[in-house]
Structure formats: C-alpha cells, structure tokens
Protein backbone atom coordinates (compact mmCIF):
# COMPACT_ATOMS: atom_id res chain seq x y z
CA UNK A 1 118.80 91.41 110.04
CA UNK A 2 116.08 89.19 108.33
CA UNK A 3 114.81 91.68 105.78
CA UNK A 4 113.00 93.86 107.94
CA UNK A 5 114.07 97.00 109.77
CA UNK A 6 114.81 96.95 113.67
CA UNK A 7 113.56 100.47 114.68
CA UNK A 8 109.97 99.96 114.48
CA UNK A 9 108.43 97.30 116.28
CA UNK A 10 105.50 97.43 113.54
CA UNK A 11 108.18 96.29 110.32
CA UNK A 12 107.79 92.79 109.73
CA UNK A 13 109.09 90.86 106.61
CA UNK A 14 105.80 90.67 105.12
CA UNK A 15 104.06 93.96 104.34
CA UNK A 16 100.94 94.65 102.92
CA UNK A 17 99.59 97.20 99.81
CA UNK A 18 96.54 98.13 99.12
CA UNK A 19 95.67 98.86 95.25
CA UNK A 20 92.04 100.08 93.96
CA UNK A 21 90.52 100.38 90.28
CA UNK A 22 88.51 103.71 89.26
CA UNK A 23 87.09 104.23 86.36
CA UNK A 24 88.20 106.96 84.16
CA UNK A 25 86.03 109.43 81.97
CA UNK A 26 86.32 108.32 78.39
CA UNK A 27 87.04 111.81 77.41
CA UNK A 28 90.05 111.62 79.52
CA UNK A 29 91.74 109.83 76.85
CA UNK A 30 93.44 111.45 74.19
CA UNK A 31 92.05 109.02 71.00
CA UNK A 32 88.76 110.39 72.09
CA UNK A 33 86.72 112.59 70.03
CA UNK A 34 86.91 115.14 72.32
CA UNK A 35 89.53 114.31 74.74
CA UNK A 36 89.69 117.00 77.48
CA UNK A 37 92.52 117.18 80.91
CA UNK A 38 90.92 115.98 84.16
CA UNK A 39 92.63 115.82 87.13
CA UNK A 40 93.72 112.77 89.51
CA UNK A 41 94.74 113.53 93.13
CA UNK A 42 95.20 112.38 96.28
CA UNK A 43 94.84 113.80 100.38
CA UNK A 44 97.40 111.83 102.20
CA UNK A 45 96.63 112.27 106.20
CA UNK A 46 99.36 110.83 108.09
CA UNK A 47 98.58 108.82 111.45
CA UNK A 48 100.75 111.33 113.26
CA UNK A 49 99.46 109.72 117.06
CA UNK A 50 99.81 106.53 115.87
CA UNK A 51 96.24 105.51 116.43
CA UNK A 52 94.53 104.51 113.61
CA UNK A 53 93.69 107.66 112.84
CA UNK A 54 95.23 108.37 109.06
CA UNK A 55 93.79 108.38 105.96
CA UNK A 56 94.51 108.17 102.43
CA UNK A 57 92.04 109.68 99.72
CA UNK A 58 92.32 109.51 95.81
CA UNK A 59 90.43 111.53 93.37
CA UNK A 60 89.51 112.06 89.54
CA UNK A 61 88.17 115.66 88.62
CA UNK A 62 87.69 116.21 92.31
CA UNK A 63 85.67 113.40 92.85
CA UNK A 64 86.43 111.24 95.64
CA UNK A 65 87.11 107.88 94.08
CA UNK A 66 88.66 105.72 97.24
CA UNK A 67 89.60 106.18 101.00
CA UNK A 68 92.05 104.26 102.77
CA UNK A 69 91.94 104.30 106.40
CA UNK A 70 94.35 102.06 108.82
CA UNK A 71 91.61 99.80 109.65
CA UNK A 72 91.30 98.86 106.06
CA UNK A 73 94.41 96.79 106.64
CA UNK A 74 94.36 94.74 109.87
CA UNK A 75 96.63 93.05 111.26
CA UNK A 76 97.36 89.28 110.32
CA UNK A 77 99.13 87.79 113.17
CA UNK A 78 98.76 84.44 111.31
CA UNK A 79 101.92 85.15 108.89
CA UNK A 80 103.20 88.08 111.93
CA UNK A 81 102.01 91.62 110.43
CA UNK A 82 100.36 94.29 112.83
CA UNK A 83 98.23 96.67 112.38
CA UNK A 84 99.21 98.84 109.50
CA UNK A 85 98.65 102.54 110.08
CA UNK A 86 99.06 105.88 107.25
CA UNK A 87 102.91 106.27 108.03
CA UNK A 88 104.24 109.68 108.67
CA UNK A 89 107.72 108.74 106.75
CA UNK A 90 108.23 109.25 103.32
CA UNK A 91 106.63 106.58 100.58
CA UNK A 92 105.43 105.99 97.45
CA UNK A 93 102.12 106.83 95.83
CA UNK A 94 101.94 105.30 92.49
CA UNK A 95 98.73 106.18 89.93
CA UNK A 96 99.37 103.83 87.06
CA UNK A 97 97.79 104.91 83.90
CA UNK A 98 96.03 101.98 81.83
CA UNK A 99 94.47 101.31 78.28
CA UNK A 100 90.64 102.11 78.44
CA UNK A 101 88.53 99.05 79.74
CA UNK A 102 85.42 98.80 78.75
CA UNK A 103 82.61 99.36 81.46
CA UNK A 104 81.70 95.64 81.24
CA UNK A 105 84.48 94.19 81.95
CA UNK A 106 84.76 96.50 84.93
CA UNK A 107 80.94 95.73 86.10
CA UNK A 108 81.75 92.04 85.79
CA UNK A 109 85.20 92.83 88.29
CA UNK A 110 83.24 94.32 90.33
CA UNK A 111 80.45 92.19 91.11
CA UNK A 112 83.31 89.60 91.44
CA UNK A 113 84.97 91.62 94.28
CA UNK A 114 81.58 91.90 96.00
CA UNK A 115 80.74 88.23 96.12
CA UNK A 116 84.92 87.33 97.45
C-alpha cells in the first residue's frame, strides 16, 4: 500500500483541503467592552449519489459566511487527484479560533486573493 487506501478508486496519496477566513464580530471577543456569545455553525450535505451534488456551509450568528460545493475542488490529474466530492464517511470539521485581526489587514488579504 503506498499511503493511500485501496477501496475507493477516488483515494489518491495527495488529497486536497479547503480552508476559508471570516471575519468575526469584535464583540465576539471576550476583552471587548461588551463582549456578547455568537454562534458559529456549519450544514454539512453529504454527496450521498456521488455526483457532485454535496455541500458544505459555515456560519457566524446565522449568517452564511462560506459554501463549499464539490466543484470547488476539481480534479488535478497533473499530480493524480479526482474529483473531490462532500464524503458521506466520517471526517473532521475544524473551526480554529484566532487573535482579532484588524479589518485592514484582512481587506489587504483579500484583495490579494482576488487578484491570484
């Protein structure tokens, strides 16, 4: 076995992840003045039929912040990864919590992202 599974034809060595930035209400953090709880979720929609069909949202206070769909990762068959779909096995969903960043520095990412 060369580091990948054999049961499913779509497991390669490589893999891919997707990761996303949001920003956060400044009164979600506790050092605020008035720091209140918000809420961070996500809707995970398996691609039972295997067709692209799966989705992945994340949201702050409700708010839809970012959707993942299967066609957001293609496949690369230049370094031999398919088409990734939303699995219907178990995984992990990780929401990392960070120090405040101020909104500049996330305008400045962001136009950077939309020039790449």
């Amino acid at each position: 076995m060369s580091g990948h599974c054999s049961h499913d034809a779509r497991t390669q060595v490589y893999q891919e992840a997707v990761s996303a930035v949001s920003i956060i209400p400044p009164d979600a953090y506790e050092l605020n003045a008035a720091p209140r709880f918000v809420t961070f979720g996500f809707e995970y929609h398996p691609d039972w039929n295997g067709d692209g069909s799966g989705d992945i949202t994340w949201y702050i206070d409700g708010e839809r912040t970012w959707t993942v769909r299967s066609d957001s990762i293609p496949a690369r068959p230049d370094i031999g990864i398919s088409q990734r779909i939303i699995p219907t096995e178990p995984m992990s969903v990780s929401g990392a919590r960070a120090r405040a960043v101020p909104a500049a520095a996330l305008t400045r990412l962001a136009r950077s992202l939309r020039s790449s």
